[in-house]
Protein backbone atom coordinates (compact mmCIF):
# COMPACT_ATOMS: atom_id res chain seq x y z
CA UNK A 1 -15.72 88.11 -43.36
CA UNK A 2 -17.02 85.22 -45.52
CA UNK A 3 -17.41 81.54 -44.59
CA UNK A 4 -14.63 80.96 -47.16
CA UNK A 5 -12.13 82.97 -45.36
CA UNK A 6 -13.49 81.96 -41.85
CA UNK A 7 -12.31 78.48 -41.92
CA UNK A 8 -8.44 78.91 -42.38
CA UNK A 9 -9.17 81.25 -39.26
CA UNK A 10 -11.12 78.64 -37.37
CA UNK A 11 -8.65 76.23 -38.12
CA UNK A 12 -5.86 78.44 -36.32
CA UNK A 13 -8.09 79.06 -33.57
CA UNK A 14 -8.77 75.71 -33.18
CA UNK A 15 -5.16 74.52 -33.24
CA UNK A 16 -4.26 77.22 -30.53
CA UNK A 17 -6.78 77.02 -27.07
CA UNK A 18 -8.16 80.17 -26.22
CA UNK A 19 -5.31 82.81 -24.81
CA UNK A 20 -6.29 86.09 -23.48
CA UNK A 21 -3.09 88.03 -23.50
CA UNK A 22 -0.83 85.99 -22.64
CA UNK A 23 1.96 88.42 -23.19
CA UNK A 24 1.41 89.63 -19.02
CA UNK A 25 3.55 88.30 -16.82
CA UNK A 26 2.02 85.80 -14.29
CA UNK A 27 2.73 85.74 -10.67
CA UNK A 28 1.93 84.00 -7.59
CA UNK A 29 -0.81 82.28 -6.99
CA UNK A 30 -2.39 83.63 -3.83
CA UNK A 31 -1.43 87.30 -5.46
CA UNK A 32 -3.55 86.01 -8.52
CA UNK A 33 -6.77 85.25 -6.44
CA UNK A 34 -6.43 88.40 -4.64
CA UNK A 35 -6.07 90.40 -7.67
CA UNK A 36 -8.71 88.40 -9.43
CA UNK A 37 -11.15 89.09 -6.71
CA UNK A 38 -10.41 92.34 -6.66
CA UNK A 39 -11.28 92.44 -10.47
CA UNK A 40 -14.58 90.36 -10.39
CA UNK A 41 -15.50 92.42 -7.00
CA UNK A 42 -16.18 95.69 -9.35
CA UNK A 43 -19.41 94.34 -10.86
CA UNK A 44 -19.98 91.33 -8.59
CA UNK A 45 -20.43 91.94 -5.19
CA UNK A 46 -17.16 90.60 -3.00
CA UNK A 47 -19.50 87.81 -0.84
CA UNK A 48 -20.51 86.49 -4.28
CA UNK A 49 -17.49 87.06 -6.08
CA UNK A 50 -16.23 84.64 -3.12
CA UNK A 51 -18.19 82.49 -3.41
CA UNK A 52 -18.16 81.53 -6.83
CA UNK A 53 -13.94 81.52 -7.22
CA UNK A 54 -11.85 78.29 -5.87
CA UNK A 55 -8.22 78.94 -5.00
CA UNK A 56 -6.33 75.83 -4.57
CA UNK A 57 -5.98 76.48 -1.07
CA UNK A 58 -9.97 76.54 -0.95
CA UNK A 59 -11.12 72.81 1.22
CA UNK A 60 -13.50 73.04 -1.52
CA UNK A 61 -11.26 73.39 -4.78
CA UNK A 62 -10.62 69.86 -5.26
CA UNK A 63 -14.29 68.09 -5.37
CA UNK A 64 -15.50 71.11 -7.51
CA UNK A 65 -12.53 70.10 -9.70
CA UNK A 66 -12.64 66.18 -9.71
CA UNK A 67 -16.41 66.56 -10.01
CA UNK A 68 -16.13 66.59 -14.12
CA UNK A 69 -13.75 64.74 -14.53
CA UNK A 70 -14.35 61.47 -16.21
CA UNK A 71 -10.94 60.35 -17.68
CA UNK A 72 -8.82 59.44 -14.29
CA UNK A 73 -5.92 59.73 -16.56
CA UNK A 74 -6.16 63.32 -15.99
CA UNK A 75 -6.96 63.67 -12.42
CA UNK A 76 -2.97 61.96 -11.15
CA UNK A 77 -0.87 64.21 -9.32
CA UNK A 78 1.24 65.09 -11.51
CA UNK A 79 -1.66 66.35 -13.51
CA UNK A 80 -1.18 70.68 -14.41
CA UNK A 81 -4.20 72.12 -12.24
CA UNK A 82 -6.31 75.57 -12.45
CA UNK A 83 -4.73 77.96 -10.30
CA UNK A 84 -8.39 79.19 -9.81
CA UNK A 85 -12.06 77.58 -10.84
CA UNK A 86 -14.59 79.97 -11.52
CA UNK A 87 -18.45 78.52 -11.32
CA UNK A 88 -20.93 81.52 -12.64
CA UNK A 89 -24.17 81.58 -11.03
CA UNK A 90 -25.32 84.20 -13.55
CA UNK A 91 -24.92 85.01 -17.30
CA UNK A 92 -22.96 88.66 -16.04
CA UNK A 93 -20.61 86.80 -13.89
CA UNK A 94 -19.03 84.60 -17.29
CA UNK A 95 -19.05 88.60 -18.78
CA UNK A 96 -16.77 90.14 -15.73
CA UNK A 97 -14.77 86.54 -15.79
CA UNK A 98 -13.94 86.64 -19.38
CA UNK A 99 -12.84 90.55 -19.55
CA UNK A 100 -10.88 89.57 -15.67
CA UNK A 101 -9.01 86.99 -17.27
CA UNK A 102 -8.04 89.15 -20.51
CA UNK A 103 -7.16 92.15 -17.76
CA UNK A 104 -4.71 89.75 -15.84
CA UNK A 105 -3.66 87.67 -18.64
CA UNK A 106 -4.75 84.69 -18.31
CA UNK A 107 -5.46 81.29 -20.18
CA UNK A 108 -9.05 80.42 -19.54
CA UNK A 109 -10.28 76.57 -20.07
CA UNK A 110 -14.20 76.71 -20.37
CA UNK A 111 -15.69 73.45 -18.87
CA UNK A 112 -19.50 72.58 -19.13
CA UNK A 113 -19.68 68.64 -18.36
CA UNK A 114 -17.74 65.82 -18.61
CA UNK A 115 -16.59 63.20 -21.96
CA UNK A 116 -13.92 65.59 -22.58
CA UNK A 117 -11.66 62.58 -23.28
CA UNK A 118 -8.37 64.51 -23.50
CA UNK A 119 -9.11 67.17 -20.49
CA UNK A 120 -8.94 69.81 -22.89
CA UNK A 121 -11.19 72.08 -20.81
CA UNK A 122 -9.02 71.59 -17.57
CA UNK A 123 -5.47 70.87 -18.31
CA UNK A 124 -3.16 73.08 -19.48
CA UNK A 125 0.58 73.44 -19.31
CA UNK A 126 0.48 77.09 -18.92
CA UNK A 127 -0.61 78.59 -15.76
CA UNK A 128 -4.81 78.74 -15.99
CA UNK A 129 -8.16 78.77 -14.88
CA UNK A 130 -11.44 77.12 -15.63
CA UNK A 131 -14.58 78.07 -16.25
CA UNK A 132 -16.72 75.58 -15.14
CA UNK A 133 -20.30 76.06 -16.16
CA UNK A 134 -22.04 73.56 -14.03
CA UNK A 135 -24.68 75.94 -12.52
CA UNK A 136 -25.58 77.44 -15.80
CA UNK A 137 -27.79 74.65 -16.98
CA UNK A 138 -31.20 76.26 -17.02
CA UNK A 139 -33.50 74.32 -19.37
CA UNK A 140 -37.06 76.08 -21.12
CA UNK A 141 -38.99 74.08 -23.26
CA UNK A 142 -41.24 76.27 -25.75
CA UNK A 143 -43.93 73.49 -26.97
CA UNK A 144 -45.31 76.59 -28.82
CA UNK A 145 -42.68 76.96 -31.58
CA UNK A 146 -40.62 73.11 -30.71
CA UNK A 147 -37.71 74.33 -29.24
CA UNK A 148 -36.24 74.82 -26.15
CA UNK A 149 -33.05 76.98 -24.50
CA UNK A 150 -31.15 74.53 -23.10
CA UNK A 151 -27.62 76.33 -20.64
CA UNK A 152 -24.08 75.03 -21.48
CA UNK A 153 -24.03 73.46 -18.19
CA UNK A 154 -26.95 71.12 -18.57
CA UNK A 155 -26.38 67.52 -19.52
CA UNK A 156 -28.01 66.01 -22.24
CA UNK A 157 -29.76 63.53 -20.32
CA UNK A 158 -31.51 66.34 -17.99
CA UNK A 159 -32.58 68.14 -21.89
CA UNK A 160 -34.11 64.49 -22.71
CA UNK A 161 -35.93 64.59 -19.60
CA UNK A 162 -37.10 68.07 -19.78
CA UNK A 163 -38.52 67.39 -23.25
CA UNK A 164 -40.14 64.41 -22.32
CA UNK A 165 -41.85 66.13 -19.13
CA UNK A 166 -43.38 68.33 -21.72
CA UNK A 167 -44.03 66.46 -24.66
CA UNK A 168 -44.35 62.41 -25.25
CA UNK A 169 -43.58 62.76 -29.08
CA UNK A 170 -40.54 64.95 -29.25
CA UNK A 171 -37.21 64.40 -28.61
CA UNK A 172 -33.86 65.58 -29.47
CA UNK A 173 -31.15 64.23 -32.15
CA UNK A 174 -27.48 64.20 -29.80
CA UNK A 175 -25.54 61.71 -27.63
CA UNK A 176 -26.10 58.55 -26.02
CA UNK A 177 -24.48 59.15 -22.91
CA UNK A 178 -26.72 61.37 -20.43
CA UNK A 179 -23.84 62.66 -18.63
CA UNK A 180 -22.24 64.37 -21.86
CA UNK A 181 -22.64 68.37 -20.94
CA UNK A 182 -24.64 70.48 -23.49
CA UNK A 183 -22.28 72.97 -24.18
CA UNK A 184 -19.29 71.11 -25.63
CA UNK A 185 -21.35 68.84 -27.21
CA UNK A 186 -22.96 71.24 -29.30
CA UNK A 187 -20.17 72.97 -29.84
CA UNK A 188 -18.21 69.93 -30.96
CA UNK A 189 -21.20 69.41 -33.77
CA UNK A 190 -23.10 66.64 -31.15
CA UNK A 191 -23.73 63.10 -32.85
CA UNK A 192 -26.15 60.55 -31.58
CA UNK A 193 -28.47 57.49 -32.78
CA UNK A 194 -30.85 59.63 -34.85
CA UNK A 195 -27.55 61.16 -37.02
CA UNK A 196 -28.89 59.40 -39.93
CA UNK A 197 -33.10 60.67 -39.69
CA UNK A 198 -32.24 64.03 -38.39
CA UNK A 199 -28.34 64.36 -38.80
CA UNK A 200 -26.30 66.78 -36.13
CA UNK A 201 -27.32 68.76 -33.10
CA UNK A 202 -25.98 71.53 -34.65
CA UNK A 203 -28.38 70.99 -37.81
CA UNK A 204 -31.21 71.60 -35.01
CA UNK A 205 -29.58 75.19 -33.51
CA UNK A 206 -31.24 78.19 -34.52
CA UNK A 207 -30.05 80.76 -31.50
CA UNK A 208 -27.33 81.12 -29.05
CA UNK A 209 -26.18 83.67 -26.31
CA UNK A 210 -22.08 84.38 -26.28
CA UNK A 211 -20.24 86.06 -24.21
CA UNK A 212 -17.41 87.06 -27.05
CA UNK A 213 -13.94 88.13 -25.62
CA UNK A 214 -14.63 91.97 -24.66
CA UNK A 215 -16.86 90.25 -22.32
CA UNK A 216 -20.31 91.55 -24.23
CA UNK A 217 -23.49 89.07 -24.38
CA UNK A 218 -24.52 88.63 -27.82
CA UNK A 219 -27.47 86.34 -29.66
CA UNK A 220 -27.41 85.48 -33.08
CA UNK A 221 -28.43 88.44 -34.10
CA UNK A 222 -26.05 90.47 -32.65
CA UNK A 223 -22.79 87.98 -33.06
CA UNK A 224 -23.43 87.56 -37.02
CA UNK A 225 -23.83 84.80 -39.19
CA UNK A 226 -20.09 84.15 -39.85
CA UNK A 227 -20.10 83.69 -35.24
CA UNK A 228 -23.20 81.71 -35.18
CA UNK A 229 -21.83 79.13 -38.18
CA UNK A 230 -18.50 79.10 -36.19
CA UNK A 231 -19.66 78.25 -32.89
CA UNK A 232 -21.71 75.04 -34.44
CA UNK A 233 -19.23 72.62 -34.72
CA UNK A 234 -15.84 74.46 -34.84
CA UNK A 235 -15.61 74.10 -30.84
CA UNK A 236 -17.12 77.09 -29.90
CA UNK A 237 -14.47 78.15 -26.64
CA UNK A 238 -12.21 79.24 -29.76
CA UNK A 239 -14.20 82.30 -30.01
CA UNK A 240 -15.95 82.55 -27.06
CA UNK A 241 -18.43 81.59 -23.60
CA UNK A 242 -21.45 80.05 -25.22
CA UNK A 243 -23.77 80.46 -22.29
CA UNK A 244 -26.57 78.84 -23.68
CA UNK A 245 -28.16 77.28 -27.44
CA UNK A 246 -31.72 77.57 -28.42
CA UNK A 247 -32.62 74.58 -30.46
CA UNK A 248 -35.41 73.19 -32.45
CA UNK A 249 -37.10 69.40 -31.39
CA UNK A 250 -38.01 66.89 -33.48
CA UNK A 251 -40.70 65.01 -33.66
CA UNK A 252 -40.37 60.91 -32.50
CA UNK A 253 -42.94 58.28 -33.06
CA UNK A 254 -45.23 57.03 -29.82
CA UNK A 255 -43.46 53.83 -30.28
CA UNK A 256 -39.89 53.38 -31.16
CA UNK A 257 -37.71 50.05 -31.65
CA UNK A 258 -34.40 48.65 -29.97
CA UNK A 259 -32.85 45.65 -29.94
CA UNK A 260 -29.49 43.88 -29.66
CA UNK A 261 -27.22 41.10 -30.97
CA UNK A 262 -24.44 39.22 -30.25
CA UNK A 263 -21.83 37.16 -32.37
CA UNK A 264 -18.74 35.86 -31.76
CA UNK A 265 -16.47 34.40 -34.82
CA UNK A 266 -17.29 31.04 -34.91
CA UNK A 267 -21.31 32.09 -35.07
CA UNK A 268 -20.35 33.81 -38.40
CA UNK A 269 -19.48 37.42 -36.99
CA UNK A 270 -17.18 38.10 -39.99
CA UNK A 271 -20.28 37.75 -42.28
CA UNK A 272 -22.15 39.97 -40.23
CA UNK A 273 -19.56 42.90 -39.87
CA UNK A 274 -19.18 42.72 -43.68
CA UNK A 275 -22.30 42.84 -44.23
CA UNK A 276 -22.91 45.75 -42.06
CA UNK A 277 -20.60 48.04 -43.63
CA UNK A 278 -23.38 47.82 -46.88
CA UNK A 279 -26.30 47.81 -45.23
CA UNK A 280 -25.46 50.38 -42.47
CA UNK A 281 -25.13 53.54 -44.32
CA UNK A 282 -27.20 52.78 -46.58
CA UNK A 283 -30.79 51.70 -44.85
CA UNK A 284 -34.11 53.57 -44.50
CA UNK A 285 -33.15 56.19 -42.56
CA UNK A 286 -35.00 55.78 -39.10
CA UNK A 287 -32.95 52.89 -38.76
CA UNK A 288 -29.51 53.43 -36.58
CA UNK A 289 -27.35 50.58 -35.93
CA UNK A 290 -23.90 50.77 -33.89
CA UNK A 291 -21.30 47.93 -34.38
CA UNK A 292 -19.11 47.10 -31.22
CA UNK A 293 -16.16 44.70 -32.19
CA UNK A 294 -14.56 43.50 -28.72
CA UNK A 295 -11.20 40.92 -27.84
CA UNK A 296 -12.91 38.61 -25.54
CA UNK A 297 -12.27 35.09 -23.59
CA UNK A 298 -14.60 32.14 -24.16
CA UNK A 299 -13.72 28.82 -22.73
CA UNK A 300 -10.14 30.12 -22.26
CA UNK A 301 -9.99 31.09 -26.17
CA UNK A 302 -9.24 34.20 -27.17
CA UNK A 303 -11.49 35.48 -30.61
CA UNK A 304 -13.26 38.48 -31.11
CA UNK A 305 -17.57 39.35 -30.39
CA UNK A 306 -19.58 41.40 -32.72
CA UNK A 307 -22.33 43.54 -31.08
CA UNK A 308 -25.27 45.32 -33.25
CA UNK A 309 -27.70 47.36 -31.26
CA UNK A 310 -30.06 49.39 -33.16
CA UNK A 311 -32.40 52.24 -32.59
CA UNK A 312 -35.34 52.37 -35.33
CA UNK A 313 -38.04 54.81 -35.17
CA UNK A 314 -40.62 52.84 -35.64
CA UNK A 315 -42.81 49.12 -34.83
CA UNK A 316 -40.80 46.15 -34.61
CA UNK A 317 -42.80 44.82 -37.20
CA UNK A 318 -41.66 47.25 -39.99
CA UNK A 319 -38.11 47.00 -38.46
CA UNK A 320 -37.99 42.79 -39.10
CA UNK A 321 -39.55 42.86 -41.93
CA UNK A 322 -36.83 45.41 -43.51
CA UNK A 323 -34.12 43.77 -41.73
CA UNK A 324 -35.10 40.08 -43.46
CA UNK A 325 -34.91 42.01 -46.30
CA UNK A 326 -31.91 43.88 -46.30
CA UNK A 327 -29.56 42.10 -43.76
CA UNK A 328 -30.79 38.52 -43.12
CA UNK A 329 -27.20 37.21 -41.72
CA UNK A 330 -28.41 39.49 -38.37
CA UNK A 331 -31.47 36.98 -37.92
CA UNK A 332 -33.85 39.77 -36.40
CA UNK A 333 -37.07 38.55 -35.11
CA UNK A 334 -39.91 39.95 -32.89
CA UNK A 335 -38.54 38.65 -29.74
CA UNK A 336 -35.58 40.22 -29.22
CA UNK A 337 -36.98 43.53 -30.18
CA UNK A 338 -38.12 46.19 -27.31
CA UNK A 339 -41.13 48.51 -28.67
CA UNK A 340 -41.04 51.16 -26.46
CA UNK A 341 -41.22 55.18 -26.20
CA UNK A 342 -38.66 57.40 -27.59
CA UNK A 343 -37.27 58.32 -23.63
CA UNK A 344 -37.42 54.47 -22.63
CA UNK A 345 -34.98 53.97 -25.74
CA UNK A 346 -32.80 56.27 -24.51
CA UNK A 347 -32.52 54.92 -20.89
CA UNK A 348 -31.89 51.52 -22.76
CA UNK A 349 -29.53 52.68 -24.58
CA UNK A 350 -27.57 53.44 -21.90
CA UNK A 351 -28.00 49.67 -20.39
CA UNK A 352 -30.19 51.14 -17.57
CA UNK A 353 -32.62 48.40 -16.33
CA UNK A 354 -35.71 48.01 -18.12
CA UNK A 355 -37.96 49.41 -15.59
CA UNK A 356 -35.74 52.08 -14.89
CA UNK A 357 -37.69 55.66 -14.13
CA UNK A 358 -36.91 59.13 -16.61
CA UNK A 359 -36.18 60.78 -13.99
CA UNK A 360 -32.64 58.51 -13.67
CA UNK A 361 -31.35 61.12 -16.61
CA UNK A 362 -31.13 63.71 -14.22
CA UNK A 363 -27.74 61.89 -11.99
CA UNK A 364 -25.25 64.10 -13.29
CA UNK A 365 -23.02 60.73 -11.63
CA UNK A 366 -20.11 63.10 -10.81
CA UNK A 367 -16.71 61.09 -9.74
CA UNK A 368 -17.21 58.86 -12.49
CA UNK A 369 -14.07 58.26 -14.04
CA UNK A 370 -11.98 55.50 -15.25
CA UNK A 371 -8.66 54.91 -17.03
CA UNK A 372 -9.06 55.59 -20.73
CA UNK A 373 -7.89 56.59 -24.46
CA UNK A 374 -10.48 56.94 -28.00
CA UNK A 375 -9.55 57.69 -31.17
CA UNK A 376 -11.55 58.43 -34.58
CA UNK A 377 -11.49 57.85 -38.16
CA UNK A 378 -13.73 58.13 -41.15
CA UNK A 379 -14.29 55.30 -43.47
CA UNK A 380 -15.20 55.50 -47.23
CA UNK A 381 -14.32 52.14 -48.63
CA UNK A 382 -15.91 48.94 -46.69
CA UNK A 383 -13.05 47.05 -45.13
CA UNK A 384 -12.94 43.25 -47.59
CA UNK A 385 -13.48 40.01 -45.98
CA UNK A 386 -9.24 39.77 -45.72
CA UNK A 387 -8.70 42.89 -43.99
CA UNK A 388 -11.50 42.55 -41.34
CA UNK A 389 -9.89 39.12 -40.38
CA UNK A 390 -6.24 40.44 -40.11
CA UNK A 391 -8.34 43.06 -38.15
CA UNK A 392 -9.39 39.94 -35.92
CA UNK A 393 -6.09 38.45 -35.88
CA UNK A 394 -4.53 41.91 -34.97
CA UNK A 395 -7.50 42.17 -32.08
CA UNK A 396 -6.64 39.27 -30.42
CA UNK A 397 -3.34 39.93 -30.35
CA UNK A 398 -3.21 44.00 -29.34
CA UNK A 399 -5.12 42.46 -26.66
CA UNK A 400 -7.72 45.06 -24.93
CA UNK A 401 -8.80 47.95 -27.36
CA UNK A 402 -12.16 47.49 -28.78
CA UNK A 403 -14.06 49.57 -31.52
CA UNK A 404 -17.15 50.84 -32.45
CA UNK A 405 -18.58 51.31 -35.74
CA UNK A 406 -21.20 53.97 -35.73
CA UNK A 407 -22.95 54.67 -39.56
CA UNK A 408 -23.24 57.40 -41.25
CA UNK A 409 -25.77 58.24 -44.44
CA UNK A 410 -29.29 59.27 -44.87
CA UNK A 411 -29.61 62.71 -43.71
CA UNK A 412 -25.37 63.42 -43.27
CA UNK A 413 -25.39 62.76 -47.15
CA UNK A 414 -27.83 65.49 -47.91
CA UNK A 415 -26.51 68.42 -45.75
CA UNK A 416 -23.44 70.30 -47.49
CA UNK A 417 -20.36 69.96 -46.04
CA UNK A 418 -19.75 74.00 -45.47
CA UNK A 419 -23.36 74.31 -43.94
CA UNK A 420 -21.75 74.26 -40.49
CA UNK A 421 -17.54 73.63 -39.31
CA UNK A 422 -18.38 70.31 -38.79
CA UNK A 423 -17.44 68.97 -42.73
CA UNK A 424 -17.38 65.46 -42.66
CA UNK A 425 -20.90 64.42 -44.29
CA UNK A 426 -21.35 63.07 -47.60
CA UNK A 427 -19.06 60.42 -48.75
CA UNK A 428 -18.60 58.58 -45.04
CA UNK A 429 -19.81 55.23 -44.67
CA UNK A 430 -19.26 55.33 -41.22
CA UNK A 431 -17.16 56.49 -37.87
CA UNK A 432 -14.82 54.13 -36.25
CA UNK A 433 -14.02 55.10 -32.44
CA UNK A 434 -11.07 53.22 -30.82
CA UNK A 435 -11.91 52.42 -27.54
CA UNK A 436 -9.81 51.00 -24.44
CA UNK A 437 -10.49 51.67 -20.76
CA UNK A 438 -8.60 50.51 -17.65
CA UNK A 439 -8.62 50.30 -14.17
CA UNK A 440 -4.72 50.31 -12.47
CA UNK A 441 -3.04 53.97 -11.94
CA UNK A 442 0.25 54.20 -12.84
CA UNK A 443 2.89 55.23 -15.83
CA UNK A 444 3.12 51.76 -16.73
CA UNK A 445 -0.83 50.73 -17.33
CA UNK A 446 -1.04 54.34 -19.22
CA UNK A 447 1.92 53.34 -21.77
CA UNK A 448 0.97 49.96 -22.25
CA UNK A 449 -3.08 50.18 -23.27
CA UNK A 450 -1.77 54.10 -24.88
CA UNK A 451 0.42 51.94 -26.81
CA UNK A 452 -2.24 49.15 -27.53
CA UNK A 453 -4.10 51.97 -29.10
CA UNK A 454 -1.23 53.38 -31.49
CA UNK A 455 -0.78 50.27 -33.04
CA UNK A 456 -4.40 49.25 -33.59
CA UNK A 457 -4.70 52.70 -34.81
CA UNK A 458 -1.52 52.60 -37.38
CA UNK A 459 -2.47 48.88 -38.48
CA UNK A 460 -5.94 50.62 -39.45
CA UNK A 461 -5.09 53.52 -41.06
CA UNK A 462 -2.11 51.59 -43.21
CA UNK A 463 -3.76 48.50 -44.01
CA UNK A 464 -7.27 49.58 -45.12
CA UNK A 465 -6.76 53.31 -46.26
């Protein structure tokens, strides 16, 4: 099959979640564990077929489950749970799980982290179980060929430090948050604050090992080409158990350059976020700089704070002297820039404190979750001077729901748009996420800040398309 007629079919696939037969009749579920047990027990042995499957009535079954969860909107009561979680221990055990499940028709969820915003990989309104892929997160840096084999279950904050352990001057292009697991990242296409030097995650993949639906372990030589392009961005549980991705580094400078400002709208933030939207994209390409436009409160007034923090790879010299250049409204100077190495950046990046160890990227911080709903859109026209203050206006009056403004350019422009499922490249100025996060339970907080959302989201998308 050709990449042509692949991406109808990945489109399907991704539209319906992975079903193994779903045409078998379900029935209890203590019967279910007993007859899934019975099922893993023939090539696992039953004490560690036990020990790796959580029933609901298991004292265990709901920290294992809560563990990855990091959107509390999905963790209520009322929230459709696994009837079982499986937690492999070893590649074979995902093999005899996945042909199990197809056996005893089941809907499997594959789970390897947290971020999944929607709790795609654990909710389901048909009766399921997850995969969680927690213990699979082996990591083996190759210093000989720049790459490493990183599991699905690792986070990417324990890849950053296993890089850095090895080499000073290498690093990885992907996420910002630590906690993010490997596997769905990847899978998703994996963005970060090098996008626009070294573009995707996926752009850096050059092996993986799949368990495909007949339970068999394949690499890239074995799945295909048409596989390996599908599991690089098309969400990769739509055709299978990625158990682990071998992927190339890429070289970082010794010294690398953050830095952060502040505006709020009567310090000339609306000359700043126009601005932005030219410069952005368009800048040498070691330079990354996220936008976050916030509602806040000062002095009991309600108006609206612009937020540019920036990653360049490179001295802060080079990076003000560019900056004076190109975008003098931001009024960079040497003082408010941090030179420091490529795995300090990332620890500041995350607003760790300053003097804050590496080894901090290994807290997997499980039972982190809060209240929350993002969105994303694609912009290809910079928003005019009028529509980004009836965005201010609109801000202010929504009330809570910020966004953030992440560009796009250099590299994305130059990779093709078919090279991988992951399309949107060329012609992007940047990525808008819609962000709002809150802390009360309850129907009524969810509809209000869900509804905050929609109609920031439809003011957007009809005013400025």
């Amino acid at each position: 099959m050709n990449r042509a007629t692949m991406r109808p079919l990945l489109l399907l696939l991704l539209l319906s979640p992975v079903v193994f037969n779903l045409q078998l009749s379900f029935a209890a579920s203590d019967p279910i564990n007993q007859s899934l047990l019975q099922c893993l027990s023939k090539t696992i042995p039953a004490g560690e077929a036990s020990s790796i499957v959580y029933s609901q009535s298991h004292p265990s079954y709901s920290s294992v489950l809560r563990a990855y969860i990091r959107n509390a909107r999905f963790n209520t009561s009322s929230t459709p749970k696994p009837l079982l979680i499986i937690t492999p221990s070893d590649d074979s055990h995902v093999s005899t799980a996945v042909t199990c499940a197809q056996t005893l028709g089941f809907r499997l969820k594959i789970r390897s982290g947290g971020h999944d915003f929607e709790g795609l990989s654990y909710v389901s309104d048909d009766p399921f179980f997850v995969l969680d892929m927690f213990k699979l997160r082996a990591i083996t840096v190759d210093m000989t060929d720049e790459s490493a084999w990183v599991g699905a279950g690792a986070t990417l904050g324990e890849l950053y430090y296993n890089i850095w352990k090895n080499n000073k001057v290498h690093g990885f292009p992907a996420g910002v948050c630590p906690t993010v697991g490997v596997g769905g990242h990847i899978s998703g296409a994996g963005y970060g604050n090098m996008i626009r030097k070294y573009g995707l995650s996926v752009d850096h993949v050059v092996d993986a090992k799949l368990v495909d639906v007949n339970g068999r372990i394949l690499d890239r030589k074995a799945m295909g080409e048409d596989l390996f392009w599908a599991i690089r961005g098309g969400g990769a549980a739509s055709f299978g158990v990625v158990l682990a991705y071998k992927i190339k580094l890429i070289p970082v400078p010794e010294k690398v350059t953050v830095f952060g400002v502040e505006k709020l709208l009567v310090e000339k933030a609306t000359d700043i976020a126009l601005k932005w939207q030219y410069v952005a994209p368009t800048t040498a390409d070691n330079l990354f700089m996220r936008m976050l436009i916030q509602p806040v409160t000062r002095n009991k007034k309600k108006t609206v704070r612009i937020t540019v923090v920036g990653l360049y790879l490179g001295d802060s010299d080079s990076l003000v002297s560019l900056l004076n250049k190109e975008f003098p409204e931001l009024g960079i100077v040497k003082q408010i820039c941090n030179e420091t190495s490529w795995i300090d950046s990332v620890l500041r990046w995350e607003n760790f404190d300053p003097a804050t160890p590496p080894t901090a990227l290994l807290d997997r911080d499980p039972n982190d979750a809060d209240f929350q709903k993002r969105k994303s859109d694609y912009v290809q026209t910079p928003i005019p001077r009028k529509g980004l203050e009836s965005l201010w206006k609109k801000l202010i009056e929504i009330g809570k729901v910020g966004l953030v403004f992440n560009p796009y350019g250099g590299q994305m422009n130059r990779v093709k748009s078919d090279e991988s499922p992951f399309p949107h490249r060329a012609g992007n100025l940047y990525k808008i996420q819609y962000s709002v996060t809150w802390e009360k339970p309850g129907n009524e907080a969810d509809k209000n800040f869900t509804t905050q959302m929609k109609l920031l989201h439809e003011f957007m998308t009809h005013q400025h398309n």
